[in-house]
N, C-alpha and C. Protein backbone atom coordinates (compact mmCIF):
# COMPACT_ATOMS: atom_id res chain seq x y z
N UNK A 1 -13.65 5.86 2.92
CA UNK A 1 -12.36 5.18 2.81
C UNK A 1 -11.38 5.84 3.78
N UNK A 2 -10.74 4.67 4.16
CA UNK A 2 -9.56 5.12 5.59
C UNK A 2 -8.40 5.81 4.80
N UNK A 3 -7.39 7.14 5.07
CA UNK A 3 -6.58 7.50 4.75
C UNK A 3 -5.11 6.42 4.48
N UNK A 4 -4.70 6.76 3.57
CA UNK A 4 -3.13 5.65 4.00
C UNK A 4 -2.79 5.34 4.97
N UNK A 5 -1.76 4.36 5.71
CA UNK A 5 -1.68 3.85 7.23
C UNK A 5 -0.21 4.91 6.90
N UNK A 6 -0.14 5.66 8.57
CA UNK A 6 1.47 6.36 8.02
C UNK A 6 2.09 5.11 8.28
N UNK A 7 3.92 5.26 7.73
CA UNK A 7 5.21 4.54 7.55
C UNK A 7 5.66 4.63 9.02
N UNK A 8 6.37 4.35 9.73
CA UNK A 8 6.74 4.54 11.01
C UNK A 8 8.31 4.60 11.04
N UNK A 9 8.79 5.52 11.81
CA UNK A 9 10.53 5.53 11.45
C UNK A 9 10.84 3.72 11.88
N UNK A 10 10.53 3.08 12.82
CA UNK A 10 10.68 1.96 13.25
C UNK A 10 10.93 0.96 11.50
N UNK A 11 9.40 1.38 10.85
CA UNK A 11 9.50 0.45 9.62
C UNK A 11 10.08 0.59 8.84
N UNK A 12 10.95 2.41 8.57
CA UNK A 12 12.23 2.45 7.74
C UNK A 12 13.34 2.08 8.25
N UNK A 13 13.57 1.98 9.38
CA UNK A 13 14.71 1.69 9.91
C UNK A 13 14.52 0.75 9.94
N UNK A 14 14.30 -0.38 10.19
CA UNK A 14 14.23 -1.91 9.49
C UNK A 14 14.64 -2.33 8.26
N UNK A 15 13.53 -1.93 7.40
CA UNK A 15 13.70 -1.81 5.75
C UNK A 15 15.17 -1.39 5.10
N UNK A 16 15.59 -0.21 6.15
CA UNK A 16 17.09 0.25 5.50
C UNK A 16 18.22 -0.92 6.07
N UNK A 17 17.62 -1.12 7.28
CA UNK A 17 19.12 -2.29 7.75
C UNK A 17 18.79 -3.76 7.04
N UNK A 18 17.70 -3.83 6.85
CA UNK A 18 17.56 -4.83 5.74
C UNK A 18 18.67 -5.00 4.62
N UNK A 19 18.15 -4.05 3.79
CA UNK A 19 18.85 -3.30 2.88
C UNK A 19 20.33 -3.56 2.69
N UNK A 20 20.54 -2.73 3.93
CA UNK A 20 22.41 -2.65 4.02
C UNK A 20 22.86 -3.66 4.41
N UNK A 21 22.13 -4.78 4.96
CA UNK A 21 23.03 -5.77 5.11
C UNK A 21 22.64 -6.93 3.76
N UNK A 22 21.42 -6.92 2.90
CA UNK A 22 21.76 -7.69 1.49
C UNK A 22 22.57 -6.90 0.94
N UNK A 23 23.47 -5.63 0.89
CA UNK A 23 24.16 -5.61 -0.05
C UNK A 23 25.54 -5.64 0.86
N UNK A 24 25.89 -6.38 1.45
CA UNK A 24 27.09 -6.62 2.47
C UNK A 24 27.64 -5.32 2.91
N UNK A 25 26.78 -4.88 3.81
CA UNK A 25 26.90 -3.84 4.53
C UNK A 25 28.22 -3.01 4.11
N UNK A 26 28.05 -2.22 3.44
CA UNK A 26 28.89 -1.13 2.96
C UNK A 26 28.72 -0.19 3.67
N UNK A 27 29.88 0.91 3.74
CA UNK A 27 29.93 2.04 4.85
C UNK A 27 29.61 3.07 3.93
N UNK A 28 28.89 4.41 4.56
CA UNK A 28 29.03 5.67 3.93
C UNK A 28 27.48 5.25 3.29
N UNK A 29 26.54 4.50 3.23
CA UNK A 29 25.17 4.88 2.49
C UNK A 29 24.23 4.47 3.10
N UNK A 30 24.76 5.27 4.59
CA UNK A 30 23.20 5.24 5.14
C UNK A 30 22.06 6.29 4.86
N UNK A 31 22.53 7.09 4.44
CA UNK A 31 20.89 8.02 3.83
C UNK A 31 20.80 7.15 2.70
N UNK A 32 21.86 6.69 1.63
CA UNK A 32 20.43 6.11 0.50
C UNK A 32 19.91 4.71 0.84
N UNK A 33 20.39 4.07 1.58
CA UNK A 33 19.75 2.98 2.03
C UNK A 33 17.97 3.45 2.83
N UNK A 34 18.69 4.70 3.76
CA UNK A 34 17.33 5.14 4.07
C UNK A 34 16.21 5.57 3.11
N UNK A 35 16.44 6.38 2.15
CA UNK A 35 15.71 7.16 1.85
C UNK A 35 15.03 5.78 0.39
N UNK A 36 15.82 4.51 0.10
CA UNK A 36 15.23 3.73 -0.66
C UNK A 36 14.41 2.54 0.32
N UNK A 37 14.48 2.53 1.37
CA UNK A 37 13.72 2.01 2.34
C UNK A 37 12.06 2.78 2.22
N UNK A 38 12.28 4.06 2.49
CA UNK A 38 11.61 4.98 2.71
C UNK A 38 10.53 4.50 1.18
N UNK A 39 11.07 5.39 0.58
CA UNK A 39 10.17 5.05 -0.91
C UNK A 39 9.76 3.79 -0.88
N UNK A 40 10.21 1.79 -1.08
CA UNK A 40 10.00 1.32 -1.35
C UNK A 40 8.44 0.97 -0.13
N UNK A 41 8.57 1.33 0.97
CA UNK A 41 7.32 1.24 1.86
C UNK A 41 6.06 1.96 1.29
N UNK A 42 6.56 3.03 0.73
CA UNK A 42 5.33 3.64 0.46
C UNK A 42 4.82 3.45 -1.06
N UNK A 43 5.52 2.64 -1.56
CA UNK A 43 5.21 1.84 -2.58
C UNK A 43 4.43 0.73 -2.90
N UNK A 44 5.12 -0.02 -1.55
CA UNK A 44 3.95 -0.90 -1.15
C UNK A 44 2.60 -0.53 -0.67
N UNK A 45 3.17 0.71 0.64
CA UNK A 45 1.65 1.23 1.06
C UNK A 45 0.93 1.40 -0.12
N UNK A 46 1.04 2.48 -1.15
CA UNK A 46 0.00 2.59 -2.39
C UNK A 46 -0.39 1.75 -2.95
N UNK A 47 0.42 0.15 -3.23
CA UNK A 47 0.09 -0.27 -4.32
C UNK A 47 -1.36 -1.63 -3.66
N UNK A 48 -0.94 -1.12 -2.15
CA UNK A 48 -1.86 -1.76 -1.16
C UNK A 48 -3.58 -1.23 -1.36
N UNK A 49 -3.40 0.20 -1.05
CA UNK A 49 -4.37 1.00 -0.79
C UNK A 49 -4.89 0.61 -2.42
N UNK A 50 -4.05 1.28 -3.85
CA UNK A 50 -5.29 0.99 -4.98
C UNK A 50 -5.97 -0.30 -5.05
N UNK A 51 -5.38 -1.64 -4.30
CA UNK A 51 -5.84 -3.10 -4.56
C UNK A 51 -7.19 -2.74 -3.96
N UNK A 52 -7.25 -2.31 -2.31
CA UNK A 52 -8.27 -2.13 -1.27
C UNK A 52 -9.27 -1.60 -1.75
N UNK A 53 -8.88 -0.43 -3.08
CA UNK A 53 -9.71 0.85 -3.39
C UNK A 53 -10.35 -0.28 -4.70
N UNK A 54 -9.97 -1.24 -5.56
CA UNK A 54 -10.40 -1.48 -6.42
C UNK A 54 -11.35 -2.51 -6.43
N UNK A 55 -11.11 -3.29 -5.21
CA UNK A 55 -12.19 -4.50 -4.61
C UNK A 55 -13.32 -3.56 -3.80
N UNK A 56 -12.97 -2.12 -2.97
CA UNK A 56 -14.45 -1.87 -2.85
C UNK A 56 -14.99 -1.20 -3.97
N UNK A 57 -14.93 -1.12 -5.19
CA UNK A 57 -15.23 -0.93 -6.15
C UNK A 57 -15.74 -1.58 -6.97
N UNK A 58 -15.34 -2.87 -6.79
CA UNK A 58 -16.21 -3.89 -7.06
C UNK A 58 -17.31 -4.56 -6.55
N UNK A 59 -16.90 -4.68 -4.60
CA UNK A 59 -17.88 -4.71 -4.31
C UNK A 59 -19.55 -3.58 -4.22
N UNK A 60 -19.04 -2.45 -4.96
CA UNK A 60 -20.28 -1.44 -4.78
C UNK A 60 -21.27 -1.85 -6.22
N UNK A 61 -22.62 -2.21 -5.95
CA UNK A 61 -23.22 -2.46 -7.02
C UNK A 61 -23.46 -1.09 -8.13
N UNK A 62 -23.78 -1.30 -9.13
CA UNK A 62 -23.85 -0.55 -9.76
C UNK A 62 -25.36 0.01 -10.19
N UNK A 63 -25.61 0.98 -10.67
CA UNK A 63 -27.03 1.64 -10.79
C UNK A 63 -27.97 0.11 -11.34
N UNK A 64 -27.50 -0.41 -12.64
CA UNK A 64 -28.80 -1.04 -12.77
C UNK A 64 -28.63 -2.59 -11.64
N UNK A 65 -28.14 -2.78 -10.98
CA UNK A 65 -27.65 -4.13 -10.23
C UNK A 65 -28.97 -3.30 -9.14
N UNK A 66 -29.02 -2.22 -8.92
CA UNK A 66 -30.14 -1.86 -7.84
C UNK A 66 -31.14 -1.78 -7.86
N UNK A 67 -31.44 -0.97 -9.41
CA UNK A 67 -32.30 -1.47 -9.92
C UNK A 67 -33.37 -2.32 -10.13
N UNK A 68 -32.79 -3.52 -10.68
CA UNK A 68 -32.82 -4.74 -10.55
C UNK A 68 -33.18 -5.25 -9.65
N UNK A 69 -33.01 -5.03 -7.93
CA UNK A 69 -33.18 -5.70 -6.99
C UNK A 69 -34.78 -4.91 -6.29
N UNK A 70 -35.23 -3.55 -6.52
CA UNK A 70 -36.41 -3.29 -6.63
C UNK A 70 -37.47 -3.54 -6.90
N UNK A 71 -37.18 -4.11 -8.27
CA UNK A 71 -38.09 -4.65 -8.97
C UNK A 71 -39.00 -6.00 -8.83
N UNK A 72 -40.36 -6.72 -8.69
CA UNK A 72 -40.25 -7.84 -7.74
C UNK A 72 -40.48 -8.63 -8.87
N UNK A 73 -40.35 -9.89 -9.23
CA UNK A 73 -39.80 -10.71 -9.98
C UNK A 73 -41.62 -11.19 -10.67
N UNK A 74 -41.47 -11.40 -11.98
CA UNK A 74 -42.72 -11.54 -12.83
C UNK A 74 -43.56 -12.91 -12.77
């Protein structure tokens, strides 16, 4: 399995001017705009990666599914 994809300052700095301008751009909160940019990416990143991690998990057969396929039919 591939490590997490990193965040890129490019994709927080997006995410934060996003941000600041749905809440009609208010002055004075550019770190928390950043730093909730920040988190909400890597929120997504994870909640990406367990989906990825749980479908190849499904796709991996399981002991008797191999079993099973050894065996030649009666």
């Amino acid at each position: 399995m591939e490590p997490p994809s990193e965040i890129t300052l490019e994709q927080i700095r997006e995410r934060a001017y996003d941000l600041w301008e749905r809440n009609h751009r208010p002055d004075g909160f550019e770190i928390e705009f950043w730093l909730t940019a920040e988190r909400e990416l890597k929120v997504e990143r994870d909640r990406k990666l367990r989906v990825r991690e749980a479908d190849e998990a499904k796709s991996v057969p399981t002991s008797s599914e191999v079993q099973g396929r050894d065996e030649s039919p009666a």
